[in-house]
N, C-alpha and C. Protein backbone atom coordinates (compact mmCIF):
# COMPACT_ATOMS: atom_id res chain seq x y z
N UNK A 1 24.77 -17.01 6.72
CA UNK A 1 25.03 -18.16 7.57
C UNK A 1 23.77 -19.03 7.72
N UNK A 2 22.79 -18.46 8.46
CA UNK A 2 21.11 -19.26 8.19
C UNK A 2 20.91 -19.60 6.67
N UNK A 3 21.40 -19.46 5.71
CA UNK A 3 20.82 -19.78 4.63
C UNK A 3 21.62 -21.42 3.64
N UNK A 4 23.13 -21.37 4.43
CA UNK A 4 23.74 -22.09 4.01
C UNK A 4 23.49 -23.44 5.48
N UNK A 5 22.82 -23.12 6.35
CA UNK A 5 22.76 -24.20 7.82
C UNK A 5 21.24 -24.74 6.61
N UNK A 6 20.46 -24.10 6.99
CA UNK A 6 19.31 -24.49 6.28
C UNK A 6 19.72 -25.22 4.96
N UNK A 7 20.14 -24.84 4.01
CA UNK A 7 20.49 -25.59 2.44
C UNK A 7 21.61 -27.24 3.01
N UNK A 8 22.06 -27.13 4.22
CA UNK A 8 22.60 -28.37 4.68
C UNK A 8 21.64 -29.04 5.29
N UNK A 9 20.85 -28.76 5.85
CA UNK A 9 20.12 -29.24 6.81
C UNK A 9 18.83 -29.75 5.55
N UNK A 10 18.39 -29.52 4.95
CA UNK A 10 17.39 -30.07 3.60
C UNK A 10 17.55 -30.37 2.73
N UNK A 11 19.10 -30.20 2.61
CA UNK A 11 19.81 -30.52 1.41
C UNK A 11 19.16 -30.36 -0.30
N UNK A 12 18.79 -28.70 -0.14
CA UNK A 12 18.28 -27.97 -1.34
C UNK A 12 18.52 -26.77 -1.27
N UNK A 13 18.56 -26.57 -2.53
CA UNK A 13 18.75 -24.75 -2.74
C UNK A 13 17.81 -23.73 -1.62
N UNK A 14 17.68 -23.04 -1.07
CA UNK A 14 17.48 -21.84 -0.52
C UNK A 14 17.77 -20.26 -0.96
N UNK A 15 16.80 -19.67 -1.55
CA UNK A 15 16.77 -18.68 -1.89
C UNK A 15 17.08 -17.62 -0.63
N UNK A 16 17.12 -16.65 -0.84
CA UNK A 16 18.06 -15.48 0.24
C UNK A 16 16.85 -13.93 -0.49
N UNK A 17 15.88 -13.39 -0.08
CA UNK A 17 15.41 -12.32 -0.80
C UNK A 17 16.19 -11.33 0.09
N UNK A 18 16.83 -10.22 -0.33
CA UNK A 18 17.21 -9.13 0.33
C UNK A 18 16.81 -8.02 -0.32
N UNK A 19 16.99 -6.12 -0.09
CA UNK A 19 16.71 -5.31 -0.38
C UNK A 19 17.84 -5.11 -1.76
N UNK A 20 19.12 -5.72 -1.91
CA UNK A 20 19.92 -5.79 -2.81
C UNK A 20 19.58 -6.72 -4.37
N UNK A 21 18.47 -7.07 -4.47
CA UNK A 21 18.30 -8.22 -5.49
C UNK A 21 17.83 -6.87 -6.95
N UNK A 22 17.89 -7.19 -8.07
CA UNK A 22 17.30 -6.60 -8.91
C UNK A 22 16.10 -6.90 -9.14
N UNK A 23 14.96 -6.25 -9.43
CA UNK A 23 13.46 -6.30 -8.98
C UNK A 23 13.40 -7.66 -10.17
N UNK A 24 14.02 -8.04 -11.35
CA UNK A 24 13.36 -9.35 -12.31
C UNK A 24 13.85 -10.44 -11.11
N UNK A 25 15.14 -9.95 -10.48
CA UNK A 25 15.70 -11.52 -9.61
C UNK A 25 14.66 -11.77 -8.55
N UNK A 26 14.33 -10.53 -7.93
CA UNK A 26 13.38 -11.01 -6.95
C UNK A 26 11.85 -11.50 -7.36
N UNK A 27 11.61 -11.03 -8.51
CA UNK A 27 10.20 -11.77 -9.25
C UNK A 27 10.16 -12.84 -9.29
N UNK A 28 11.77 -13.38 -9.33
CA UNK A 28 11.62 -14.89 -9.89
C UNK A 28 11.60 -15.52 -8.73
N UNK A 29 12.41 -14.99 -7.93
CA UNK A 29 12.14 -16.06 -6.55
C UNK A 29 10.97 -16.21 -6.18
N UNK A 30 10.17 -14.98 -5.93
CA UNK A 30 9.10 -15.12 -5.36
C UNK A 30 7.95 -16.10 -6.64
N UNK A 31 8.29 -15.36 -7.81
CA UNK A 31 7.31 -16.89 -8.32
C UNK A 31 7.53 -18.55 -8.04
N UNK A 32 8.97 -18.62 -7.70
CA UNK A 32 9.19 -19.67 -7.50
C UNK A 32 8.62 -20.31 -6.48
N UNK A 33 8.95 -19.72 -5.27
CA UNK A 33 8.43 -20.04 -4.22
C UNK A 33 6.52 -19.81 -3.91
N UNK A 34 6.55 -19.13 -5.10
CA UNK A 34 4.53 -19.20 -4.52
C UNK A 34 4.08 -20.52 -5.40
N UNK A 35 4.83 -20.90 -6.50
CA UNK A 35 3.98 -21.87 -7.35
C UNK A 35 4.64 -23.14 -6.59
N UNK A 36 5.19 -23.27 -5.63
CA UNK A 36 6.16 -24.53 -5.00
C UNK A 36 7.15 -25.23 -5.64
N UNK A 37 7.96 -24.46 -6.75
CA UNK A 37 9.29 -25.12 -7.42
C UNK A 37 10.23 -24.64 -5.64
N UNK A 38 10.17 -24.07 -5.23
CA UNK A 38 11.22 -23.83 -3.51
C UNK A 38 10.13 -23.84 -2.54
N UNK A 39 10.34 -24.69 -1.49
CA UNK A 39 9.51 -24.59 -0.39
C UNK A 39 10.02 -23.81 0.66
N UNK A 40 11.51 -23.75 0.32
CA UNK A 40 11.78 -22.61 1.66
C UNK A 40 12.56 -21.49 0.96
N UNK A 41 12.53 -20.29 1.64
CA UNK A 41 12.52 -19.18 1.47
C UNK A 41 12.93 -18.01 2.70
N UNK A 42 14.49 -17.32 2.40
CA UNK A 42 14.52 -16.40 3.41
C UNK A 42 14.77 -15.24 2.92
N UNK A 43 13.64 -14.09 3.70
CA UNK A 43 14.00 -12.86 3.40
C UNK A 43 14.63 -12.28 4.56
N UNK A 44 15.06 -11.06 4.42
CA UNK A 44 15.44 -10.13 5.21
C UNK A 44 14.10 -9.49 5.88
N UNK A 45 14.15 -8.81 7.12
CA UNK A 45 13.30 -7.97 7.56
C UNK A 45 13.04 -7.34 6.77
N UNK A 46 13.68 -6.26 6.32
CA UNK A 46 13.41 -5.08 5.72
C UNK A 46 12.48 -5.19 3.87
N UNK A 47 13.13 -6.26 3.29
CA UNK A 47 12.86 -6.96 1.85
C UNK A 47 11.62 -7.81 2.04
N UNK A 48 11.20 -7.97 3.64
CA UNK A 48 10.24 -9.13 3.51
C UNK A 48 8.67 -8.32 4.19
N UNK A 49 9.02 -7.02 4.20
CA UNK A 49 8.04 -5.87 4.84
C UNK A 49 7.33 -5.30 3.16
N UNK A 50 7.81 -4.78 1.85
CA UNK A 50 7.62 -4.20 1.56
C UNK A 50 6.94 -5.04 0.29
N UNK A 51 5.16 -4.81 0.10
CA UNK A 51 4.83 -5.26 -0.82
C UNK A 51 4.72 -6.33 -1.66
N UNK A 52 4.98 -7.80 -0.66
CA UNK A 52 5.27 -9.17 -1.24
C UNK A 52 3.50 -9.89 -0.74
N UNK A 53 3.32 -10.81 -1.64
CA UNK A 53 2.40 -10.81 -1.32
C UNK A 53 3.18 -12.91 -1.63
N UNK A 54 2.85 -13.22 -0.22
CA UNK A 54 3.78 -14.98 0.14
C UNK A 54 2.98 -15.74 0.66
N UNK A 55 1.47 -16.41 -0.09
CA UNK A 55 0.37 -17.05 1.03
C UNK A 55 1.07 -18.43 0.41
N UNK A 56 1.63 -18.91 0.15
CA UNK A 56 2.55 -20.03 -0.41
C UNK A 56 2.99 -20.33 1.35
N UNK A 57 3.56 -19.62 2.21
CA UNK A 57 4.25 -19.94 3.12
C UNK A 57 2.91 -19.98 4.20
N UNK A 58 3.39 -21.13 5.20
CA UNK A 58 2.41 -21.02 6.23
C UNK A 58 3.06 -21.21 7.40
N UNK A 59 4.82 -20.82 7.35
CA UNK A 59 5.17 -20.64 8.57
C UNK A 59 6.29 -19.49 8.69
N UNK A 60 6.34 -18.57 9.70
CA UNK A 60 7.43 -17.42 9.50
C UNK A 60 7.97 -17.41 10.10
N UNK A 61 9.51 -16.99 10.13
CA UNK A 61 10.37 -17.38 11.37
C UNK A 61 11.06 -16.28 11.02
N UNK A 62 11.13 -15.29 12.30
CA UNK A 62 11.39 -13.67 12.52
C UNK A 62 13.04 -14.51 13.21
N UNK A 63 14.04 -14.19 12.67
CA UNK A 63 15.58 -14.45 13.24
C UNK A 63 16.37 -13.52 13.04
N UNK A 64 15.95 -11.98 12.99
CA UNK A 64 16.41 -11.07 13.41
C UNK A 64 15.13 -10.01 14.09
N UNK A 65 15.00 -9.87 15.24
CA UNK A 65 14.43 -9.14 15.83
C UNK A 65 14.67 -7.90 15.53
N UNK A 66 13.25 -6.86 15.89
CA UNK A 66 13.89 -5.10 15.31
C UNK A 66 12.96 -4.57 16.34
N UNK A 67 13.49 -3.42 16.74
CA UNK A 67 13.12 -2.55 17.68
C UNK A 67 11.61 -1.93 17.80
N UNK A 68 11.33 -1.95 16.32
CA UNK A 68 9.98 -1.69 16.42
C UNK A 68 9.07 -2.65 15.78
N UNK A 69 7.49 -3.17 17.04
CA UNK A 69 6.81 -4.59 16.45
C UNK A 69 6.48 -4.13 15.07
N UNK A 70 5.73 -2.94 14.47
CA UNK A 70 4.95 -2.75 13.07
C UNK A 70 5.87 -3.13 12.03
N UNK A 71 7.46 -3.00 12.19
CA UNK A 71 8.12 -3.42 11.22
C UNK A 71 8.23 -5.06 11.13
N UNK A 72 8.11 -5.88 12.26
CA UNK A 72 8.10 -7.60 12.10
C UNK A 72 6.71 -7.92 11.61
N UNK A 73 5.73 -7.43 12.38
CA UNK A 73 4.43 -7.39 11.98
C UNK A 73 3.80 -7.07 10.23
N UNK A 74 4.59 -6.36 9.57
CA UNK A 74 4.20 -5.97 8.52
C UNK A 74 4.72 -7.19 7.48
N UNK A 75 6.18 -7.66 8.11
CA UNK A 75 6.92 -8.69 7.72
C UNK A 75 6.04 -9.86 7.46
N UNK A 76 5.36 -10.20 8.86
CA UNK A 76 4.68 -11.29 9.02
C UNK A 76 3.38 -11.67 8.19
N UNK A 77 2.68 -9.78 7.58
CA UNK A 77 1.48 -9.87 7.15
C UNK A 77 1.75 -10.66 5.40
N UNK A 78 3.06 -10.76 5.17
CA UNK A 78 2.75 -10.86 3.89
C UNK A 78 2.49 -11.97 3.90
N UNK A 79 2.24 -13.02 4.82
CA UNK A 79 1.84 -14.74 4.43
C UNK A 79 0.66 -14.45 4.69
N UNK A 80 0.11 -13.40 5.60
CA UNK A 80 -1.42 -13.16 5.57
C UNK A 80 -2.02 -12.66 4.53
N UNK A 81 -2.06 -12.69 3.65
CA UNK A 81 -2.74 -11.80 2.57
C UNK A 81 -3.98 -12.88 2.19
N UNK A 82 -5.05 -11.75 1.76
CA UNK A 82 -6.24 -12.77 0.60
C UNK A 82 -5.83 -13.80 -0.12
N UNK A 83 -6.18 -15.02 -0.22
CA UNK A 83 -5.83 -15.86 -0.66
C UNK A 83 -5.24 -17.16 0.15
N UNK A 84 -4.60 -16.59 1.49
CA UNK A 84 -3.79 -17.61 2.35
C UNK A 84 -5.27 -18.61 2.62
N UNK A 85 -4.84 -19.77 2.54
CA UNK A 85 -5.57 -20.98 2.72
C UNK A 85 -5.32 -21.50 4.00
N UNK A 86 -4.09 -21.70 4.51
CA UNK A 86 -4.19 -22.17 5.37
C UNK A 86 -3.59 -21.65 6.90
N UNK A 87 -3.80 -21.74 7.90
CA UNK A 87 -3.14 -21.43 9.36
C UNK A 87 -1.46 -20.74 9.29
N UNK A 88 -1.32 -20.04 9.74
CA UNK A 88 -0.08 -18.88 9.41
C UNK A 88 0.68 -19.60 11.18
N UNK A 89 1.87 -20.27 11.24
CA UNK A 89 2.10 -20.18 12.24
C UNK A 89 3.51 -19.15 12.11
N UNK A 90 3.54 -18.38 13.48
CA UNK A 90 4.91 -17.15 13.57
C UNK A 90 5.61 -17.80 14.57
N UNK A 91 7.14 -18.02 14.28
CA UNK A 91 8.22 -18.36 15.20
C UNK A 91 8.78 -17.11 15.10
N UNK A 92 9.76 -17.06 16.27
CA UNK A 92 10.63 -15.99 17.11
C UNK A 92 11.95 -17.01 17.78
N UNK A 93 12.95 -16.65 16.64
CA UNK A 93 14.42 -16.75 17.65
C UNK A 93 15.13 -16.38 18.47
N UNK A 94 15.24 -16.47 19.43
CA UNK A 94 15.73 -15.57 20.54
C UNK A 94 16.73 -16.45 21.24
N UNK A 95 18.28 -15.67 21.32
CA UNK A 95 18.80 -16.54 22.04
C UNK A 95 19.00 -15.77 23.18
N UNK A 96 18.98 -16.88 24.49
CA UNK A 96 18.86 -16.06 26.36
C UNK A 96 20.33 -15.61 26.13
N UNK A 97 20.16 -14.21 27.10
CA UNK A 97 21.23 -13.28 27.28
C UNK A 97 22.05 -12.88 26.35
N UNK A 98 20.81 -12.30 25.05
CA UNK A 98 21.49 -11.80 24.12
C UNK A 98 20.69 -9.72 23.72
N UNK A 99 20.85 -9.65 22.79
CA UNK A 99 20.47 -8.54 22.61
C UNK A 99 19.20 -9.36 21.70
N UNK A 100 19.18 -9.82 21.34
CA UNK A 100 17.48 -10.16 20.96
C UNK A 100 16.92 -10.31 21.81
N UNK A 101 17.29 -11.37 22.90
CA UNK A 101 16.40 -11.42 24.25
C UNK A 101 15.97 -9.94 24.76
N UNK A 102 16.57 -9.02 24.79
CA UNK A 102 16.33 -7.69 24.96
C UNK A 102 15.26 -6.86 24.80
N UNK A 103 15.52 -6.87 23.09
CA UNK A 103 14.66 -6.35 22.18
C UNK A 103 13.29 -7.24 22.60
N UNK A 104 13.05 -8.17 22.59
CA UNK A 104 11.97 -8.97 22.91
C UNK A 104 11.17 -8.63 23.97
N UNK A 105 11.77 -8.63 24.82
CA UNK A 105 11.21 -7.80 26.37
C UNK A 105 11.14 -6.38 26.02
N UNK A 106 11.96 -5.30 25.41
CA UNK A 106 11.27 -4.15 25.13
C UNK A 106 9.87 -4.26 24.22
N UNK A 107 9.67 -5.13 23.25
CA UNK A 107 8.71 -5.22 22.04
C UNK A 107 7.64 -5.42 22.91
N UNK A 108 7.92 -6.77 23.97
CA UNK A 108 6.49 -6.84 24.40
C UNK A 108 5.95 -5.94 25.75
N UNK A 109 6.91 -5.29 26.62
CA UNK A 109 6.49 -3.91 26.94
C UNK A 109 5.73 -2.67 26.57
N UNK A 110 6.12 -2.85 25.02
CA UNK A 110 5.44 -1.74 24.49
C UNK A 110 3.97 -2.73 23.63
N UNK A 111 4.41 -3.77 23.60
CA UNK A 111 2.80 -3.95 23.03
C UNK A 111 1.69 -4.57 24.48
N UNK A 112 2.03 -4.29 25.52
CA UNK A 112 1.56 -4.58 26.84
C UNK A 112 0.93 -3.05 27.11
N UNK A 113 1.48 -2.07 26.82
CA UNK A 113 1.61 -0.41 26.96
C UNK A 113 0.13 -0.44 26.06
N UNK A 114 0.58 -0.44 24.69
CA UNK A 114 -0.35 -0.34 23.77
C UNK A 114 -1.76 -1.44 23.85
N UNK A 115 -1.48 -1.93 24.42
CA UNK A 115 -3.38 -2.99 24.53
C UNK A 115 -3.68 -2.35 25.54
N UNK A 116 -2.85 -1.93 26.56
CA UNK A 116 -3.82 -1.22 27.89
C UNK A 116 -4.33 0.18 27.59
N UNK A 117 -3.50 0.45 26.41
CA UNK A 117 -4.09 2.07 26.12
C UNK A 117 -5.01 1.94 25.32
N UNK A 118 -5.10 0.81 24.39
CA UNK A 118 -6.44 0.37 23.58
C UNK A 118 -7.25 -0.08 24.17
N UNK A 119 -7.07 -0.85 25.17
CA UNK A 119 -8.38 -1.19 25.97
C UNK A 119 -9.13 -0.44 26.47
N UNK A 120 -8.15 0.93 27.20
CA UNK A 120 -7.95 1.56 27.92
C UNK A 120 -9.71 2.89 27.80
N UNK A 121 -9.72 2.10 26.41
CA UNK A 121 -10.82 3.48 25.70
C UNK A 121 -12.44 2.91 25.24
N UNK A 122 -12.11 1.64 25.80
CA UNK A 122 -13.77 0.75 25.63
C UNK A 122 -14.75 0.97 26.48
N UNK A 123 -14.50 2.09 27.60
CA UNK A 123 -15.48 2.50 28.34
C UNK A 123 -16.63 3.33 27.90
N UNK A 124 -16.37 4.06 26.60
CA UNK A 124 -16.86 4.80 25.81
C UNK A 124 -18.05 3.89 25.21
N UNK A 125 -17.77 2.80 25.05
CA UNK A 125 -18.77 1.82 24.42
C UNK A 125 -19.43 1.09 25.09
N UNK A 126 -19.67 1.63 26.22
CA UNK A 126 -20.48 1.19 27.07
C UNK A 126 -21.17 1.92 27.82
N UNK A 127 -21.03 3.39 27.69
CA UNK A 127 -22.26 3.96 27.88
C UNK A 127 -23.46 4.29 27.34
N UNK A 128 -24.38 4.40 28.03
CA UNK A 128 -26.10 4.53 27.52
C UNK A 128 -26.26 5.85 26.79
N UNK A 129 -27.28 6.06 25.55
CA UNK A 129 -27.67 7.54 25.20
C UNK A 129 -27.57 8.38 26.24
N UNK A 130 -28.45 8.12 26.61
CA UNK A 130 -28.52 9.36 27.89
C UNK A 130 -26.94 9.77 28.82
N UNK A 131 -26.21 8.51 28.87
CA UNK A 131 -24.90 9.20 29.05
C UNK A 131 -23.90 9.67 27.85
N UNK A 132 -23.99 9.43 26.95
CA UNK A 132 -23.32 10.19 25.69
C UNK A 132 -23.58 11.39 25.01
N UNK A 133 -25.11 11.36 25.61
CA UNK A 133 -25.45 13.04 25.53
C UNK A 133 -25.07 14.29 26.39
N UNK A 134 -25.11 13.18 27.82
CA UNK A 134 -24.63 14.62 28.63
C UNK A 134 -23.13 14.35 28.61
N UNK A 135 -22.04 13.72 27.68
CA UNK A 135 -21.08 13.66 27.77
C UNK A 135 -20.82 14.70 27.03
N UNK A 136 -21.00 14.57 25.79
CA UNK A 136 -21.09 16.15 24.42
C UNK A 136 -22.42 17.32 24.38
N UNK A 137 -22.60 17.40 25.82
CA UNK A 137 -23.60 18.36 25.60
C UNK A 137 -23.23 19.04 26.47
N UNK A 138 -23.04 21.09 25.92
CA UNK A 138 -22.23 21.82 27.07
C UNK A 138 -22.83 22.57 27.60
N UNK A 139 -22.84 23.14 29.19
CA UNK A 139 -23.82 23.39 29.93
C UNK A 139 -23.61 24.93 30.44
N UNK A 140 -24.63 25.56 30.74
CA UNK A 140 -24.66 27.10 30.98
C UNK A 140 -23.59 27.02 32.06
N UNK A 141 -23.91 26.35 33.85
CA UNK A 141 -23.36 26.09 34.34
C UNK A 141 -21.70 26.72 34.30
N UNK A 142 -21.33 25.63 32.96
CA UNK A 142 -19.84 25.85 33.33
C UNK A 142 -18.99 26.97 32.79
N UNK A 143 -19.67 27.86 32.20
CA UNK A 143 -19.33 29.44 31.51
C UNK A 143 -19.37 30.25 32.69
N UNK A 144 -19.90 29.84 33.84
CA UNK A 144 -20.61 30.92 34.80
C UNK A 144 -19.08 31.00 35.81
């Protein structure tokens, strides 16, 4: 459905990458779209996670949300790769009072969870020798 709104809306072909393509069909798209014979391009989550390397694109638009961020994130890295020239912007579709809206608020719960538990451990890097020694250094004291 997004692929045929889009091919109306620019009035050009639109490629579709999914996990179903035969690996020469998907070569070709993707050459297509990195040398700029297609400027737009949709993969699937799952087809657009594994091993593509897309610095051709400098904008990503996540329109199916997934339960876990490392799988959109991994999605997203492939416009990041060596070579990207220019500014990567990431869109997110979400429509209110849906189950994406959902997922969205769980995703960023847990990546709210996860920065406070990463932050959570920079205290370590801020102590002095003398406190990192008596942190790993074990004392008669506490055998007794």
């Amino acid at each position: 459905m997004i692929q045929h709104v889009i091919q109306e809306h620019f009035g050009e072909t639109v490629h579709f990458l999914q996990g179903s393509l035969r690996k020469q069909d998907r070569d070709n798209i993707i050459d297509s779209f990195q040398d700029g014979q297609q400027k737009l391009l949709i993969l699937s989550l799952k087809a657009g996670g594994t091993g593509l390397n897309l610095t051709a694109a400098n904008h990503v638009i996540h329109y199916d949300r997934w339960w876990n961020p490392a799988v959109e994130n991994q999605a997203t890295d492939r416009a990041y790769r060596i070579g990207q020239k220019r500014f990567v912007h990431v869109h997110k579709l979400i429509t209110t009072g849906t189950l994406e809206e959902k997922i969205d608020e769980m995703i960023e719960k847990k990546k709210s969870l996860s920065d406070d538990i990463i932050s959570g451990e920079n205290w370590i890097t801020e102590l002095s020798t003398d406190e990192l020694r008596d942190l790993f250094t074990l004392r008669k004291d506490w055998s007794e």
